[in-house]
N, C-alpha and C. Protein backbone atom coordinates (compact mmCIF):
# COMPACT_ATOMS: atom_id res chain seq x y z
N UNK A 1 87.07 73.67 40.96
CA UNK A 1 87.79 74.67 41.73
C UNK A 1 88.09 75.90 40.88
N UNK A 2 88.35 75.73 39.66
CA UNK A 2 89.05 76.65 39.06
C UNK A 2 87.34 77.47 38.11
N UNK A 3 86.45 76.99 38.34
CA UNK A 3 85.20 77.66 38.32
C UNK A 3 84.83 78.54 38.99
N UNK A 4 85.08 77.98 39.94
CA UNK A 4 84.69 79.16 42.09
C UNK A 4 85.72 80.30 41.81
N UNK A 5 87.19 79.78 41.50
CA UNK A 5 88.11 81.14 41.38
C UNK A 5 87.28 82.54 40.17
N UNK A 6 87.17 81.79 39.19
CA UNK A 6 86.70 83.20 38.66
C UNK A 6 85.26 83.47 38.35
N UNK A 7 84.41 83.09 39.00
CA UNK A 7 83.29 83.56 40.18
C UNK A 7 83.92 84.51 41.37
N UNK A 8 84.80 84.31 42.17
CA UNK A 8 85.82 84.89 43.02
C UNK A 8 86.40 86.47 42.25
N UNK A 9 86.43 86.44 41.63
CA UNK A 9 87.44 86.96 40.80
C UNK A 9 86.72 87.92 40.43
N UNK A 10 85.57 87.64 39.58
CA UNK A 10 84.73 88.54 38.64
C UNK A 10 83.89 89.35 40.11
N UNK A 11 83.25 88.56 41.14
CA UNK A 11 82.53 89.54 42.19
C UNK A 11 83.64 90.63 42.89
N UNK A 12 85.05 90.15 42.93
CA UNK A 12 85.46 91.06 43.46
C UNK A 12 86.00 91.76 42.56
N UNK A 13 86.39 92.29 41.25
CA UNK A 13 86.04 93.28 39.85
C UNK A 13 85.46 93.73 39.94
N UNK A 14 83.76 92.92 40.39
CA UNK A 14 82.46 93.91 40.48
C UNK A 14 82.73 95.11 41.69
N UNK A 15 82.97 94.38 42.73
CA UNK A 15 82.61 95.04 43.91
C UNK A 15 83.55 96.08 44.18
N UNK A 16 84.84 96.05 43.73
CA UNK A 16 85.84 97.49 42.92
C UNK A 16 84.93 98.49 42.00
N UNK A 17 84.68 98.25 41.19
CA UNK A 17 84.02 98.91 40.30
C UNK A 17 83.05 99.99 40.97
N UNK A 18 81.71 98.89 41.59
CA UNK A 18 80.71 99.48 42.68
C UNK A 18 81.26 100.77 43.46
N UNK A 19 82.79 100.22 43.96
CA UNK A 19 83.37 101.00 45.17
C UNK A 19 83.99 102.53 45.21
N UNK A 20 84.91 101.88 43.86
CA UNK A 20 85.81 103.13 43.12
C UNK A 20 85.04 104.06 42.47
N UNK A 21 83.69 104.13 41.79
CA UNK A 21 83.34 105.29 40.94
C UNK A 21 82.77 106.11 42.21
N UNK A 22 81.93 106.27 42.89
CA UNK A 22 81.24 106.99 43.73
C UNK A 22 82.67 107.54 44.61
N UNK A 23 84.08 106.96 44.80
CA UNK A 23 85.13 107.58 45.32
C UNK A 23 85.94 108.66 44.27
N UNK A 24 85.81 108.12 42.97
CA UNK A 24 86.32 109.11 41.74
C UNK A 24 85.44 109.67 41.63
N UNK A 25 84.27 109.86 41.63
CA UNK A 25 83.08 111.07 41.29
C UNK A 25 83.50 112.65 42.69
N UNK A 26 83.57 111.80 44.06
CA UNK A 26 83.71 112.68 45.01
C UNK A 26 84.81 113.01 45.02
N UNK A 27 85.83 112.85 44.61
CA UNK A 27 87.40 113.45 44.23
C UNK A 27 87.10 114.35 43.23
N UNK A 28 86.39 114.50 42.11
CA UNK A 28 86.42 115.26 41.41
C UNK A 28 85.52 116.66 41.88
N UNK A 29 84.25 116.03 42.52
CA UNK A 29 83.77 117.34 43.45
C UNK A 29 84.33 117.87 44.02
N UNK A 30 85.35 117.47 44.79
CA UNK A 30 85.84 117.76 46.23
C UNK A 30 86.53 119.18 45.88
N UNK A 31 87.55 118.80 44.78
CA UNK A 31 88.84 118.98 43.74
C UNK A 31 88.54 120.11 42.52
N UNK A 32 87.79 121.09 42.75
CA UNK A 32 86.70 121.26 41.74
C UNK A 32 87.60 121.79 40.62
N UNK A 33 87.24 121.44 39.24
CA UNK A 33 88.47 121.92 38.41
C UNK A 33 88.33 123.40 37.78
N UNK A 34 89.38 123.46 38.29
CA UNK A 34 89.57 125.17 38.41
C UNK A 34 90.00 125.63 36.83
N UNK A 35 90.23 124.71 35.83
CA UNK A 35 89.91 125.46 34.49
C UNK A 35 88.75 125.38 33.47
N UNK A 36 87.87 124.93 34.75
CA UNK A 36 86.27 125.13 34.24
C UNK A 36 85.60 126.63 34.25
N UNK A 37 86.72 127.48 35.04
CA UNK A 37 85.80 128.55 35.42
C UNK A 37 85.00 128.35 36.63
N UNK A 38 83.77 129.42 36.46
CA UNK A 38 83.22 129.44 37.48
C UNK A 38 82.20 128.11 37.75
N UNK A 39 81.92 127.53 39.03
CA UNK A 39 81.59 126.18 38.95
C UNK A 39 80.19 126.19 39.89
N UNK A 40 79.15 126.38 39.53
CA UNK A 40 77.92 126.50 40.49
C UNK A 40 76.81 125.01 40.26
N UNK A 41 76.39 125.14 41.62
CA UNK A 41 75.29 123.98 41.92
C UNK A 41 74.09 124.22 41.27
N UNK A 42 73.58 123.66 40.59
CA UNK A 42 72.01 123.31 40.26
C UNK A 42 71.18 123.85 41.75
N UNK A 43 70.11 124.88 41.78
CA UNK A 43 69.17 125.57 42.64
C UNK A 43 69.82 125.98 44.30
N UNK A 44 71.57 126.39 43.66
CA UNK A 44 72.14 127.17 44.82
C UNK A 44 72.53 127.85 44.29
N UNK A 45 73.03 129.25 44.99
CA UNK A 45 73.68 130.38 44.91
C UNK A 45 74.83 130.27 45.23
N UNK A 46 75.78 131.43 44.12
CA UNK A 46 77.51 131.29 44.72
C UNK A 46 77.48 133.05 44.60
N UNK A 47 78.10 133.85 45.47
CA UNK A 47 78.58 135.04 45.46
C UNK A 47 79.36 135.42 44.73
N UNK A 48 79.73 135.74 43.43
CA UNK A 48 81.10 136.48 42.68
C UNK A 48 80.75 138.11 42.47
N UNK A 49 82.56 137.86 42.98
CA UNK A 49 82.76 139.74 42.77
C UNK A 49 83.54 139.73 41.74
N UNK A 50 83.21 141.22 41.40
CA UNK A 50 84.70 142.02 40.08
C UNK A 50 85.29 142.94 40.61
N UNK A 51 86.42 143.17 39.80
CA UNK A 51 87.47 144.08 40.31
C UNK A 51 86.68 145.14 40.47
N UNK A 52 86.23 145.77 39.39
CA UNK A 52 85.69 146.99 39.42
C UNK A 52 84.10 147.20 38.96
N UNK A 53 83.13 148.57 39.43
CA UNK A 53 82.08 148.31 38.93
C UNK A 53 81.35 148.24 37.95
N UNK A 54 80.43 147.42 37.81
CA UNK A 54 79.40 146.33 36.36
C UNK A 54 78.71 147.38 35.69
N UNK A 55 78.16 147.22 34.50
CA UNK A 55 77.50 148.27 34.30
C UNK A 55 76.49 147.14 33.58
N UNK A 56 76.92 146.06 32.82
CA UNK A 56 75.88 145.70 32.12
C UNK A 56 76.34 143.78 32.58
N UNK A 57 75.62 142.94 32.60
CA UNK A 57 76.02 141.61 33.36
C UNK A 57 75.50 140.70 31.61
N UNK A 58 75.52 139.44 31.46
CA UNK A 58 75.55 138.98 30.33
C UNK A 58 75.22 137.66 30.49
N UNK A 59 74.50 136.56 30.79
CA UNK A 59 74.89 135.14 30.53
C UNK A 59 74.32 134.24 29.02
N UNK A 60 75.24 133.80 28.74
CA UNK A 60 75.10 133.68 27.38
C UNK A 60 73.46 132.31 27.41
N UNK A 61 73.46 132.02 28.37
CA UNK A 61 72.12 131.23 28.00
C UNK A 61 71.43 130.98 29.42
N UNK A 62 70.94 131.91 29.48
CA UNK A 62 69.60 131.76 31.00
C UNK A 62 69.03 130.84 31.87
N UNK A 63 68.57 129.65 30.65
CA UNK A 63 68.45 128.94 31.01
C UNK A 63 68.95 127.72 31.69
N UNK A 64 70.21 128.25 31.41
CA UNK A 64 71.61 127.54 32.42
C UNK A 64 71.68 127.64 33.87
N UNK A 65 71.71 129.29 33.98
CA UNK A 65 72.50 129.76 35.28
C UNK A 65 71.95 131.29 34.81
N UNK A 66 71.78 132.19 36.06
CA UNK A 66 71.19 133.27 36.23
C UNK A 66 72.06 134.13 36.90
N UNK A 67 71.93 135.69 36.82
CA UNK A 67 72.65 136.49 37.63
C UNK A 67 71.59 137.71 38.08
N UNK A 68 72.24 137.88 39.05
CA UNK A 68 71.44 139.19 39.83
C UNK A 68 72.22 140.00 40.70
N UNK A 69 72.48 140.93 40.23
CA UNK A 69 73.10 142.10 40.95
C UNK A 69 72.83 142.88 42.08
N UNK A 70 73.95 142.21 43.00
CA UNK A 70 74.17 142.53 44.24
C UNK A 70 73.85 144.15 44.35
N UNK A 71 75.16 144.65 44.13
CA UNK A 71 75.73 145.52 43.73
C UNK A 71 76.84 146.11 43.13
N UNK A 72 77.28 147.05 42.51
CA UNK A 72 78.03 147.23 41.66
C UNK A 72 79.65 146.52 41.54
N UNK A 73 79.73 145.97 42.29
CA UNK A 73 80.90 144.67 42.81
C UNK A 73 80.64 143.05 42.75
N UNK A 74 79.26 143.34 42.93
CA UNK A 74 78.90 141.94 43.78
C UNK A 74 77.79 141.26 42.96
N UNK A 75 78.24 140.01 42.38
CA UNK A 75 76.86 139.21 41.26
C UNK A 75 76.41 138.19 42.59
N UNK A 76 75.17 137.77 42.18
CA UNK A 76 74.47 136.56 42.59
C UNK A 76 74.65 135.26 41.21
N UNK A 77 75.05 134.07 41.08
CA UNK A 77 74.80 133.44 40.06
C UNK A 77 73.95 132.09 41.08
N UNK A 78 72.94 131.71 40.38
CA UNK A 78 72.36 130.55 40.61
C UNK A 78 72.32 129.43 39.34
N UNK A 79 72.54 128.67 39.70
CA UNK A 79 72.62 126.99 38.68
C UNK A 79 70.67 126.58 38.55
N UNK A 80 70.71 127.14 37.35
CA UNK A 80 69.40 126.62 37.38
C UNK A 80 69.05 125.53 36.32
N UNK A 81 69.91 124.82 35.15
CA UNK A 81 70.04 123.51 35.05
C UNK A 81 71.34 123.31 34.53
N UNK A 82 71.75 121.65 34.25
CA UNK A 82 73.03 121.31 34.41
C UNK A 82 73.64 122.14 32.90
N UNK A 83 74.58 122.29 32.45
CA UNK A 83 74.81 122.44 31.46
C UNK A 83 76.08 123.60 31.92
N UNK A 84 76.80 124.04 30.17
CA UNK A 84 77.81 124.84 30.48
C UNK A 84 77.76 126.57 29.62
N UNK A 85 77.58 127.43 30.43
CA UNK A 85 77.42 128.47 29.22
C UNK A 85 78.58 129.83 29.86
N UNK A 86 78.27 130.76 29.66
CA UNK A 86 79.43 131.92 29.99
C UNK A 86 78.96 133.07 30.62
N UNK A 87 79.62 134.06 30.97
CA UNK A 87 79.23 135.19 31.88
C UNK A 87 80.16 136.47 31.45
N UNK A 88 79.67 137.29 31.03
CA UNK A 88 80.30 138.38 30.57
C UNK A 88 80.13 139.52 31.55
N UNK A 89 80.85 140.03 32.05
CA UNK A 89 80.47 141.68 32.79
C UNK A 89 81.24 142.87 32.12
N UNK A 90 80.72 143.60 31.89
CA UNK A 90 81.46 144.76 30.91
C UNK A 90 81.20 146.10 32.20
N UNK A 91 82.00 147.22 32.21
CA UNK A 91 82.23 148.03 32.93
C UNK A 91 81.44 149.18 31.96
N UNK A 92 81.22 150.73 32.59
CA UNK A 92 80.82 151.46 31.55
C UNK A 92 80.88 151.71 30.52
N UNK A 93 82.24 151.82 30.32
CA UNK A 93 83.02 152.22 28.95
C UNK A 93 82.83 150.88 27.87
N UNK A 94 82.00 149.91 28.01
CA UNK A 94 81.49 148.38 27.80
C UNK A 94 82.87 148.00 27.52
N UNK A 95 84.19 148.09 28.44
CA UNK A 95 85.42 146.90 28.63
C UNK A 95 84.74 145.80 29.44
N UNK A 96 85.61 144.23 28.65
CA UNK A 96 85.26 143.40 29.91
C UNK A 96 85.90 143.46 30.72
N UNK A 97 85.22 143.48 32.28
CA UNK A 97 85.91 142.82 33.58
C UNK A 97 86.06 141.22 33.64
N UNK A 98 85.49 140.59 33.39
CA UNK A 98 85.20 139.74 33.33
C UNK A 98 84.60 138.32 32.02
N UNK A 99 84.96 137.69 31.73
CA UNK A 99 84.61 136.89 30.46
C UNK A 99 84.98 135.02 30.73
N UNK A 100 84.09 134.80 31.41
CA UNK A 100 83.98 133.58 32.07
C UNK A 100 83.27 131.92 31.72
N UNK A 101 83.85 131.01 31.64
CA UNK A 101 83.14 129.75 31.43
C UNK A 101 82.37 130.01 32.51
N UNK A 102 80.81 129.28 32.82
CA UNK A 102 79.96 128.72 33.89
C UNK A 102 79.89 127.68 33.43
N UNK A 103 80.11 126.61 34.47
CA UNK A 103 79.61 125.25 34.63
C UNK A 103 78.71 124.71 35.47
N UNK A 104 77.47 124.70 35.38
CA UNK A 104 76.48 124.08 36.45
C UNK A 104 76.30 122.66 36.70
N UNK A 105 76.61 122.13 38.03
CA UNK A 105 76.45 120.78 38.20
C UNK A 105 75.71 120.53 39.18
N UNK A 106 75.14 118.76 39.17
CA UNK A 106 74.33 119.01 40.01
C UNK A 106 74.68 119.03 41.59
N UNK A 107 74.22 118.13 42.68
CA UNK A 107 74.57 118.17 43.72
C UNK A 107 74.29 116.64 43.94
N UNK A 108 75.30 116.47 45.20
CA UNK A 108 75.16 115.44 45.32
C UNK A 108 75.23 114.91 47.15
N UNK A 109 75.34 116.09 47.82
CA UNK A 109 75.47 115.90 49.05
C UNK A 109 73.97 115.81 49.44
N UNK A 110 73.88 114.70 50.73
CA UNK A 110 72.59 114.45 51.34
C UNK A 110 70.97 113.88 50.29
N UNK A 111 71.97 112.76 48.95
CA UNK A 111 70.82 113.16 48.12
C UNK A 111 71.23 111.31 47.92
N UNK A 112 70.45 110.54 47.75
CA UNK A 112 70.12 109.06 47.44
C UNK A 112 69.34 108.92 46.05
N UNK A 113 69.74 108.55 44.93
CA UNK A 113 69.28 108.41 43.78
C UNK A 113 69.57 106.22 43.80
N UNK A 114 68.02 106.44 43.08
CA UNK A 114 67.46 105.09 43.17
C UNK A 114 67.06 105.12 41.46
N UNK A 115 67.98 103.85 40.71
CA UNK A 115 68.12 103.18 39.25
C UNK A 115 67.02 102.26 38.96
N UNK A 116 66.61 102.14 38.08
CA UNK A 116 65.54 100.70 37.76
C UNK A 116 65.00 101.07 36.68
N UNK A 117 66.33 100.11 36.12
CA UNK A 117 66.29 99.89 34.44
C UNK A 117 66.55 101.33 34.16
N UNK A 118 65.76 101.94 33.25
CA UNK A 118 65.94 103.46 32.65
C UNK A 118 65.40 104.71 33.64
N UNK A 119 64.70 104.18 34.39
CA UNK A 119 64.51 105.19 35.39
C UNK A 119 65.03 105.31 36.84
N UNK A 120 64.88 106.47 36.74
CA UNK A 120 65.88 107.39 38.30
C UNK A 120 64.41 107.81 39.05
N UNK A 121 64.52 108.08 40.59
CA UNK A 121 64.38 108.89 41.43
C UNK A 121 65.21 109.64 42.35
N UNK A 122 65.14 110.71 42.65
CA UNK A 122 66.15 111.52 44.01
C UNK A 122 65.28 111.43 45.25
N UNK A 123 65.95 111.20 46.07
CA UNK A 123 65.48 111.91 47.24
C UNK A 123 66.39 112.44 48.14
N UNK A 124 65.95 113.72 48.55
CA UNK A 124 66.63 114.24 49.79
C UNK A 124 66.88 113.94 51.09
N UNK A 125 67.86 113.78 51.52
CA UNK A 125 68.10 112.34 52.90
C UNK A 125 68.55 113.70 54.37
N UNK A 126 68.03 114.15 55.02
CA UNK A 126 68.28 115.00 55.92
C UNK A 126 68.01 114.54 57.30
N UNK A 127 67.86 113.85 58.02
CA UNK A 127 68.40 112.50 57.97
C UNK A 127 67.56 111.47 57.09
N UNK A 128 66.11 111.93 57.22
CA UNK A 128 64.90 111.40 56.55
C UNK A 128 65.16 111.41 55.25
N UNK A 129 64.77 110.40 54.65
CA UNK A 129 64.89 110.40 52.83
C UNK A 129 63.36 110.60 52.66
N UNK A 130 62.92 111.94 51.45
CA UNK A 130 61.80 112.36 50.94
C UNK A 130 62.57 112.39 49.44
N UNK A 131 61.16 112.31 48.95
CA UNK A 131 61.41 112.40 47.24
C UNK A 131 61.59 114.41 46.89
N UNK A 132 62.41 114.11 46.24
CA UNK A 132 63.12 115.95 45.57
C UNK A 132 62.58 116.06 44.11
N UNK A 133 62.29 116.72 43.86
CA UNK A 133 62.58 117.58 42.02
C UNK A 133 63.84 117.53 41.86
N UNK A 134 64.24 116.98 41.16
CA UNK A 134 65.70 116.54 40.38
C UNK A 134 65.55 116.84 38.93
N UNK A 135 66.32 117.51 38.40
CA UNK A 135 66.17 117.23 36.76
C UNK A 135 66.89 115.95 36.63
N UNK A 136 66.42 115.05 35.31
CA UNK A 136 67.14 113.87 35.16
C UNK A 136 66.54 112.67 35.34
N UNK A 137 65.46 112.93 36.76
CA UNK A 137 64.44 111.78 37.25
C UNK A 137 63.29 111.39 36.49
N UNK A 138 62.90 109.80 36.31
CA UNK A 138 61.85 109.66 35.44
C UNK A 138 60.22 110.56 35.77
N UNK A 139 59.95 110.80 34.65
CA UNK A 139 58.79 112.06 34.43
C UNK A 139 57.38 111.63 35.63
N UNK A 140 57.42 110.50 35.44
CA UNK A 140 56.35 110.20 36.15
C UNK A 140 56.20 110.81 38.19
N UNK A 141 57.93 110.45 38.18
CA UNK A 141 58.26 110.78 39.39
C UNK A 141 58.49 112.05 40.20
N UNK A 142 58.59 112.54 38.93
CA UNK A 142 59.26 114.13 38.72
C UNK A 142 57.72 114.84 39.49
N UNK A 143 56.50 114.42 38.05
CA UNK A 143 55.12 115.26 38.01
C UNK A 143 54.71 114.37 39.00
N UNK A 144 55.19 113.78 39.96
CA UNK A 144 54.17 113.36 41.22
C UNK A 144 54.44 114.06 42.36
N UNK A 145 55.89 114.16 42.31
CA UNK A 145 56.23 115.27 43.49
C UNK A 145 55.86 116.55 43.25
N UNK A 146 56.19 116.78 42.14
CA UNK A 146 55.62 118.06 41.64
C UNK A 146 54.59 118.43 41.90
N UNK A 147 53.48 117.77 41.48
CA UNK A 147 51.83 117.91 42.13
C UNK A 147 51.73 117.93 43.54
N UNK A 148 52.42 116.94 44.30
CA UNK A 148 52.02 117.55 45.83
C UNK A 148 52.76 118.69 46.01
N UNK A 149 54.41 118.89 46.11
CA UNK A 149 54.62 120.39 46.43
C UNK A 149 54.10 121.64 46.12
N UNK A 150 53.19 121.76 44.89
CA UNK A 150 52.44 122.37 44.39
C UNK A 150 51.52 122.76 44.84
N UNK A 151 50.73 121.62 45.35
CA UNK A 151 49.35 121.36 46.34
C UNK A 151 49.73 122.08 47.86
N UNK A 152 50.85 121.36 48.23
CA UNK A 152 50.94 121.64 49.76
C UNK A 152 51.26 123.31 49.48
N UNK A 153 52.03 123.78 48.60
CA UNK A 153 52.62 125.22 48.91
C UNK A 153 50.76 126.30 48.31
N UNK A 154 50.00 125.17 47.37
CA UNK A 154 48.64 126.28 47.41
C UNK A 154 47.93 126.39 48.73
N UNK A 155 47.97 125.27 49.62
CA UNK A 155 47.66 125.45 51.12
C UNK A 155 48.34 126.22 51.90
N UNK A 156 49.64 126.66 51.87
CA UNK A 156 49.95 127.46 52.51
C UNK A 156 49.83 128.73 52.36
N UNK A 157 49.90 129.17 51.49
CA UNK A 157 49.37 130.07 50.61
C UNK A 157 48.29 130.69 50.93
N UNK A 158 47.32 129.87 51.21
CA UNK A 158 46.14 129.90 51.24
C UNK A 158 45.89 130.18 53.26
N UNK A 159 45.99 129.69 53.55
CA UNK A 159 45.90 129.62 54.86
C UNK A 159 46.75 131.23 55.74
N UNK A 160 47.61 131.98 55.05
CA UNK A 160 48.06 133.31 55.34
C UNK A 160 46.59 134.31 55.01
């Protein structure tokens, strides 16, 4: 009897565990922490404005996160991989307006990631689950999707 209890015991530990992180992960999305700075998605866009107008825009590493000027008010930043770097906007007189953490994360809405052993896949679930380009996903999986979206978008391409 006292075998079955912690068999009992340990599955339901497990099945907490299972339950609670994917509820603490989405609390922390939800909740986004606001002394991160500015907080953008991996291959979405967020709109930021400045007080006053930009003259010169800055991100300390590109390959992070990107900007593109709206207009003299108005940035575009896109998350283009995960990581954390900064954003400078200086006005004519090169004062900053602005001098900002970026944090790019990924996403996690409408997206099913599948474990086995050391490797990951994503897929995008709209209602349909298809395989996505994810950074993070094993390579093999990555350059297979890769090759058909590649393929299908030279057919379209092609066919205009």
């Amino acid at each position: 009897m006292r075998h079955h209890n912690t068999k009992l015991l340990a599955a339901i530990a497990l099945a907490t565990l299972v339950t609670a992180a994917p509820v603490a992960s989405r609390a922390t999305e939800a909740g986004e922490d606001m002394t991160a700075g500015v907080v953008v998605t991996v291959d979405r866009a967020k709109v930021f404005r400045v007080s006053r107008p930009a003259a010169t825009v800055i991100i300390g590493n590109p390959s992070i996160a990107d900007a593109t000027v709206q207009d003299e008010v108005t940035l575009v930043l896109t998350g283009r991989s995960f990581g954390v770097t900064n954003l400078i906007v200086l006005d004519r007189d090169g004062e900053p307006i602005v001098d900002e953490t970026v944090v790019v994360r990924g996403h996690e809405s409408n997206t099913v990631r599948i474990y086995r052993q050391d490797e990951r896949v994503t897929f995008a679930c709209a209602p349909v689950c298809e395989p996505t380009l994810t950074i993070g996903d094993s390579a093999d999986r990555f350059n297979f999707a890769q090759e058909q979206i590649t393929a299908r978008n030279a057919l379209s391409e092609s066919a205009k």
